[in-house]
N, C-alpha and C. Protein backbone atom coordinates (compact mmCIF):
# COMPACT_ATOMS: atom_id res chain seq x y z
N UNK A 1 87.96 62.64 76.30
CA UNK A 1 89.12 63.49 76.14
C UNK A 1 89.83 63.60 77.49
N UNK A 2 91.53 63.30 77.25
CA UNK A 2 91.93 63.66 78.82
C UNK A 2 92.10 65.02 79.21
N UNK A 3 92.09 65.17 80.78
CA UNK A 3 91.73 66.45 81.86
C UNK A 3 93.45 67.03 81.43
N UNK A 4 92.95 68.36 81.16
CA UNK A 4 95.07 68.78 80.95
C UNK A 4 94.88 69.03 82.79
N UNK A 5 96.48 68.80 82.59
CA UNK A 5 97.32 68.30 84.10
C UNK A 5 97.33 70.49 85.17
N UNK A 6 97.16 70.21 85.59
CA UNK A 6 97.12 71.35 85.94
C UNK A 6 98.17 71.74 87.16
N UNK A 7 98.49 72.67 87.55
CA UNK A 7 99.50 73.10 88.76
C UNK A 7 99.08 73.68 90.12
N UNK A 8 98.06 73.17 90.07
CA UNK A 8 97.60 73.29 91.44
C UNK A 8 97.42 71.89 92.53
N UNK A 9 98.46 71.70 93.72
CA UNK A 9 98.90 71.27 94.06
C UNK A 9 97.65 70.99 95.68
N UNK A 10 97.23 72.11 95.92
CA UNK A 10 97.02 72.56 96.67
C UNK A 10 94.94 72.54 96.70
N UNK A 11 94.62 71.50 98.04
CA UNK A 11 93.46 70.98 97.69
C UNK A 11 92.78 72.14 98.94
N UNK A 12 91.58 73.17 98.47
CA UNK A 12 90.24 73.81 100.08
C UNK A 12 89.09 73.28 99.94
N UNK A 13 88.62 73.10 101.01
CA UNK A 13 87.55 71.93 101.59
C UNK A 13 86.77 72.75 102.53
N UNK A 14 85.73 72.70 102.34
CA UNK A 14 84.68 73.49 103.09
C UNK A 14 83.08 73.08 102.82
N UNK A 15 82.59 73.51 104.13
CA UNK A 15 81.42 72.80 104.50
C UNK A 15 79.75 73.94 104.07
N UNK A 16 78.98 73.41 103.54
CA UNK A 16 77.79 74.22 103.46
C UNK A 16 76.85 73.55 103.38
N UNK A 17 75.57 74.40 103.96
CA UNK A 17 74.17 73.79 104.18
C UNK A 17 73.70 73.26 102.70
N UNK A 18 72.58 72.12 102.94
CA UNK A 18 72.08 72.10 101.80
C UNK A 18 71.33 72.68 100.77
N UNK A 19 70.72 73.89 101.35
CA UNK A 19 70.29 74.86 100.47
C UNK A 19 71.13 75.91 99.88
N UNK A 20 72.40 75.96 101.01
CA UNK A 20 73.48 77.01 100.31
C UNK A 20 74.37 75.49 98.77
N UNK A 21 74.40 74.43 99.02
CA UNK A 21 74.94 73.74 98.11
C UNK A 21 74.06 73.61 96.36
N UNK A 22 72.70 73.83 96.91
CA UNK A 22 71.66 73.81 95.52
C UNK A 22 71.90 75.16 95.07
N UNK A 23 72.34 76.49 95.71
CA UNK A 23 72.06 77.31 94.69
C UNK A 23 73.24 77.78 94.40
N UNK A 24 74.43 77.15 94.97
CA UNK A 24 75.68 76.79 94.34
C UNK A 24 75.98 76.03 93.11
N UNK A 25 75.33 74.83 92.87
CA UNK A 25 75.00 73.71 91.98
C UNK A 25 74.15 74.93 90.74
N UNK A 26 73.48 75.65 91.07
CA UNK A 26 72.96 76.29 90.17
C UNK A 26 73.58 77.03 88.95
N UNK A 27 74.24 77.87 89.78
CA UNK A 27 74.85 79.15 89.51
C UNK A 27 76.25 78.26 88.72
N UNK A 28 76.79 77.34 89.14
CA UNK A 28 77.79 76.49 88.76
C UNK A 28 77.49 75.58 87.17
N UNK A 29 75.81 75.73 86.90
CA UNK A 29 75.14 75.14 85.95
C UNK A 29 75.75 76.20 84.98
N UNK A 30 74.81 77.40 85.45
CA UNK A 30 74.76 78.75 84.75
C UNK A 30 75.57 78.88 83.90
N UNK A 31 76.87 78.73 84.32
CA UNK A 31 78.15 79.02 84.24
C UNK A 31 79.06 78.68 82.89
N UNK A 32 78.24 77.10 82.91
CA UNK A 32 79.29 76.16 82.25
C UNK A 32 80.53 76.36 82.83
N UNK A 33 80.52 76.16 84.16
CA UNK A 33 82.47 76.12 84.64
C UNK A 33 82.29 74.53 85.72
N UNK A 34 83.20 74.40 85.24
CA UNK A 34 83.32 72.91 86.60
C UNK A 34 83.33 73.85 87.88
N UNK A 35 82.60 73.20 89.22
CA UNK A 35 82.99 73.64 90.25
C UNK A 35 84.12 74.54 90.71
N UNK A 36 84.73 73.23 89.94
CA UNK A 36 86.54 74.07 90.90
C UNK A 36 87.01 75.36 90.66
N UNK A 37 86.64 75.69 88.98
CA UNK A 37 86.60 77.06 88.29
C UNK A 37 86.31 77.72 88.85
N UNK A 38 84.70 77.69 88.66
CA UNK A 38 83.82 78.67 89.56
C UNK A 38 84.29 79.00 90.75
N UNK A 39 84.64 77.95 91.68
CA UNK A 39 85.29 78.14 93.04
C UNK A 39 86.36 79.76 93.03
N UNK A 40 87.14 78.79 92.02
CA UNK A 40 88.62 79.46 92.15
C UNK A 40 88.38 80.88 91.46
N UNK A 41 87.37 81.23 90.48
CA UNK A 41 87.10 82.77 89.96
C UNK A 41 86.41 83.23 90.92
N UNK A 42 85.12 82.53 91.70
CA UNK A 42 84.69 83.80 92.35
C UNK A 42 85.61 83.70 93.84
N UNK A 43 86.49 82.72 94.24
CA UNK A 43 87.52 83.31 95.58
C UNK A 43 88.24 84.66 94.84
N UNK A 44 88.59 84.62 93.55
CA UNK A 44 89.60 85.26 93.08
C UNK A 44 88.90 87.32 92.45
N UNK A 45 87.75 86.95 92.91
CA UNK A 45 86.91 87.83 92.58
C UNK A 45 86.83 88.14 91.04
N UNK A 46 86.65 87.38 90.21
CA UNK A 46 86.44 87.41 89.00
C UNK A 46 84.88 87.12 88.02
N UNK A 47 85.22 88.02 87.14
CA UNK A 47 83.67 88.10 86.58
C UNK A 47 83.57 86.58 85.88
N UNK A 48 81.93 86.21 86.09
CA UNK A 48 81.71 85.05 86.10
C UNK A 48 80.65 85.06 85.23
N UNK A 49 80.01 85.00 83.72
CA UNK A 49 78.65 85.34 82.88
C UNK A 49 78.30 83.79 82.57
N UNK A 50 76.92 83.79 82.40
CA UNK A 50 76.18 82.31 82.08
C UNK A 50 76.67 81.69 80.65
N UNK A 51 77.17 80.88 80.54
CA UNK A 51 77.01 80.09 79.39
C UNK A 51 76.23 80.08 78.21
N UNK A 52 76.75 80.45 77.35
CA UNK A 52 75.54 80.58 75.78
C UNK A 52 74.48 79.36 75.75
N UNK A 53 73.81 80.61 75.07
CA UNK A 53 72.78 78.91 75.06
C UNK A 53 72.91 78.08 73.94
N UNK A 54 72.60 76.57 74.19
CA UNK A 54 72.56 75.57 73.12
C UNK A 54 72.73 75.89 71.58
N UNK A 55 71.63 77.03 71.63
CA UNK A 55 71.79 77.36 69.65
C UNK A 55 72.59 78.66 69.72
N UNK A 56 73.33 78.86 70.18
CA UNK A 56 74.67 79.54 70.30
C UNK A 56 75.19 79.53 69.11
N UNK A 57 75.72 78.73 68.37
CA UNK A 57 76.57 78.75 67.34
C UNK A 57 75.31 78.89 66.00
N UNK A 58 74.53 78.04 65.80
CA UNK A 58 73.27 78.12 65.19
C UNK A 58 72.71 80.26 65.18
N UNK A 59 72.66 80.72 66.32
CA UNK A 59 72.66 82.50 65.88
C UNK A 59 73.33 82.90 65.65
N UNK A 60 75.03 82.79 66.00
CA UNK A 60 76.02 83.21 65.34
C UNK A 60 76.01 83.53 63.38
N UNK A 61 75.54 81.82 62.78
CA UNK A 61 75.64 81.15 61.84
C UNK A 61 74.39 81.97 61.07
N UNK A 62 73.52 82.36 61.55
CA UNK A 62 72.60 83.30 61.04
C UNK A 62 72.67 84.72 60.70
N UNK A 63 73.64 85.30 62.11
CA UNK A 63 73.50 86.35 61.72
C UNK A 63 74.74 86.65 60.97
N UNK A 64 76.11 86.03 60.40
CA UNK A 64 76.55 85.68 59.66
C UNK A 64 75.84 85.80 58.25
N UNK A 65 74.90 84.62 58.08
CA UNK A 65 74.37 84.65 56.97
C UNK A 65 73.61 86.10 56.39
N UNK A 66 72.35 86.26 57.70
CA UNK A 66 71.79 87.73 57.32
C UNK A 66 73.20 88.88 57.03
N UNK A 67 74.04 88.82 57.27
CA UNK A 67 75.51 89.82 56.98
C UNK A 67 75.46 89.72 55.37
N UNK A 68 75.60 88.49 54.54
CA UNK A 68 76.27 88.39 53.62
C UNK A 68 75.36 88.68 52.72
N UNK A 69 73.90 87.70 53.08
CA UNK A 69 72.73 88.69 52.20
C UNK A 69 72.67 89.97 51.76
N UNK A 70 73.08 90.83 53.05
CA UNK A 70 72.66 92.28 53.52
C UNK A 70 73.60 92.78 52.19
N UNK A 71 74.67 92.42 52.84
CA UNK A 71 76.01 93.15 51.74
C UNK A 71 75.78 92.83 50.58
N UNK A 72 75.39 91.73 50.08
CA UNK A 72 75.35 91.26 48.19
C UNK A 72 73.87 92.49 47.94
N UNK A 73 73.05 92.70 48.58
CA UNK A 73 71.89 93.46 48.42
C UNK A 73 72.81 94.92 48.09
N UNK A 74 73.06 95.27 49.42
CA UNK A 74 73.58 96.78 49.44
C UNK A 74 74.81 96.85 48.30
N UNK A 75 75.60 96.00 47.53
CA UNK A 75 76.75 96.10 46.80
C UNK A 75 76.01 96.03 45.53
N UNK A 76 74.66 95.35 44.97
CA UNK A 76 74.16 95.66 43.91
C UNK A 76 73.13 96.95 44.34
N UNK A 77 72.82 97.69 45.30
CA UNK A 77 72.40 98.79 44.91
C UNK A 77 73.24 99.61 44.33
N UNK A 78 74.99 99.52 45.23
CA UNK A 78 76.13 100.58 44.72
C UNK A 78 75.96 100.56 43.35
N UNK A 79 76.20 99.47 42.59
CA UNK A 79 76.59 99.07 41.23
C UNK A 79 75.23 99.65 40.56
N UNK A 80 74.03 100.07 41.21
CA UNK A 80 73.20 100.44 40.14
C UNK A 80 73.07 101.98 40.31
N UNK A 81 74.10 102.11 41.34
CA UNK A 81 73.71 103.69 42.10
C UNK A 81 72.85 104.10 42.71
N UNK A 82 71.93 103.40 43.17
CA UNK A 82 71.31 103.59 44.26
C UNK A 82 71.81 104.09 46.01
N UNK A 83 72.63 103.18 45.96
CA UNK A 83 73.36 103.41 47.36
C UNK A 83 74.65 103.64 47.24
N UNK A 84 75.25 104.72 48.28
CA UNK A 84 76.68 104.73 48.30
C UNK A 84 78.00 103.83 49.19
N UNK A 85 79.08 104.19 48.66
CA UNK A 85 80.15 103.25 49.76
C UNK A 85 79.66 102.98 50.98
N UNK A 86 79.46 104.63 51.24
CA UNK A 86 79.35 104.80 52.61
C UNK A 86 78.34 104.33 53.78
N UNK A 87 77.46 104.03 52.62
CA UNK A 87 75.88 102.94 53.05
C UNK A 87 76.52 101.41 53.19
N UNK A 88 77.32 101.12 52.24
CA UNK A 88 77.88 99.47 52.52
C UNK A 88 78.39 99.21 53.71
N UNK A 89 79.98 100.27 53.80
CA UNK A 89 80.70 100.02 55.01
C UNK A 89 79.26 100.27 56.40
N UNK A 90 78.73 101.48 56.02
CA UNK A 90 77.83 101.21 57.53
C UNK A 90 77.61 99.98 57.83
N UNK A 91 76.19 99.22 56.90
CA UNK A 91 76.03 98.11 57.04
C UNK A 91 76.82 96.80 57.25
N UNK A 92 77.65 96.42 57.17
CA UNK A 92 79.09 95.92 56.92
C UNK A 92 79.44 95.90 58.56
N UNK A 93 79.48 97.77 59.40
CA UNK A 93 80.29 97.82 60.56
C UNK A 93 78.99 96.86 61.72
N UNK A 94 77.88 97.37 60.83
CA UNK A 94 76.74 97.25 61.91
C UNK A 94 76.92 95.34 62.44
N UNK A 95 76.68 94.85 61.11
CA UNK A 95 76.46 93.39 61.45
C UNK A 95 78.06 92.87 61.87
N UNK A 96 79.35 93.44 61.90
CA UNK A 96 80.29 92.96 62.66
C UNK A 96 80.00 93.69 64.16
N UNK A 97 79.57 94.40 64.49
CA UNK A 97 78.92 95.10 65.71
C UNK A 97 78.49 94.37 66.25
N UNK A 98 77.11 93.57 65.58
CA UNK A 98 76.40 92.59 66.20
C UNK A 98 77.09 91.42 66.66
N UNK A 99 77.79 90.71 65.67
CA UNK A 99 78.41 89.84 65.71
C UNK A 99 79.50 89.60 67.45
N UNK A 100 80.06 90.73 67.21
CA UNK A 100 81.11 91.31 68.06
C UNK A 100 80.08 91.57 69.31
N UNK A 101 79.07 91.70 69.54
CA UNK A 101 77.65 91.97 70.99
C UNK A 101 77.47 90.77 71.42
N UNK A 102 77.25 89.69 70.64
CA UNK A 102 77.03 88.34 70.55
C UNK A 102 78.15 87.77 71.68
N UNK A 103 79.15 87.73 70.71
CA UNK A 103 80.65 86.91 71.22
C UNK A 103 80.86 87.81 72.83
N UNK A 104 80.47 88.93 73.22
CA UNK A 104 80.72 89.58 74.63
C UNK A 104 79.91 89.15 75.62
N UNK A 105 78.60 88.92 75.11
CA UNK A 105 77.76 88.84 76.06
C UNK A 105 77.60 87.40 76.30
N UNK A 106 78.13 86.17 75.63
CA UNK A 106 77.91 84.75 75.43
C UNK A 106 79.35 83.98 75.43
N UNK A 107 80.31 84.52 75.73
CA UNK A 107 81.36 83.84 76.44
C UNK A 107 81.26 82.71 77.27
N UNK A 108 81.56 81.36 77.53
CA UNK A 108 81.33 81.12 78.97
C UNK A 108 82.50 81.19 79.64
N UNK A 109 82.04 81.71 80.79
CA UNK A 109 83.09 81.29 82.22
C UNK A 109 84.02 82.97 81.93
N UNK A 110 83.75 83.60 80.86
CA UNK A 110 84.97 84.61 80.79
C UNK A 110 84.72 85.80 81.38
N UNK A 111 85.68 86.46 81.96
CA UNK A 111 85.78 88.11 82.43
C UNK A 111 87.07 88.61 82.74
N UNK A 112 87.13 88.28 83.73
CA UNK A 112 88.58 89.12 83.96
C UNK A 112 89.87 88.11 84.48
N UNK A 113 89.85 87.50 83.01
CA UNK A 113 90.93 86.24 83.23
C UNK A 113 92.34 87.08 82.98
């Protein structure tokens, strides 16, 4: 896939030991940000969180699923009267809650863009 063209014109160059470059390389892993990102958010003092992990989309996709279970369960208790509205929507707010905890804490590269 091609690199979109960007507007920065303007190349900084700077020198560091080799142990300050490995735990640069690290943290730059962490990240999922290319170098230059990383560079340019933390000069810019911007929040910087690790990269989701691999089965990222795979827990999303679950707890998704456990959602829809939950609700077809709790919507045939309504219907038998067991449970009320007000038990659905809870359940309902909870697992978009989760959902919504997920997507905050597993961003990559995002904060205070």
């Amino acid at each position: 896939m091609p690199r979109k063209k960007t507007n920065r014109p303007i190349q900084i160059h700077f020198r560091v030991t080799e142990s300050e470059y490995e735990i640069i390389k690290k943290k730059v892993e962490q990240s999922g940000l290319s170098m230059s990102e990383f560079a340019r958010k933390t000069f810019l003092g911007k929040k910087i969180v690790s990269a989701p992990p691999a089965d990222f989309p795979t827990l999303i996709r679950e707890v998704k699923r456990i959602g829809g279970n939950l609700n077809q369960l709790v919507r045939k208790l309504n219907t038998l009267g067991i449970a009320h509205s007000y038990e659905l929507e809870n359940c309902e707010n909870e697992i978009r809650e989760t959902e919504r905890m997920l997507y905050r804490t597993f961003r990559p590269g995002r904060g205070d863009d």
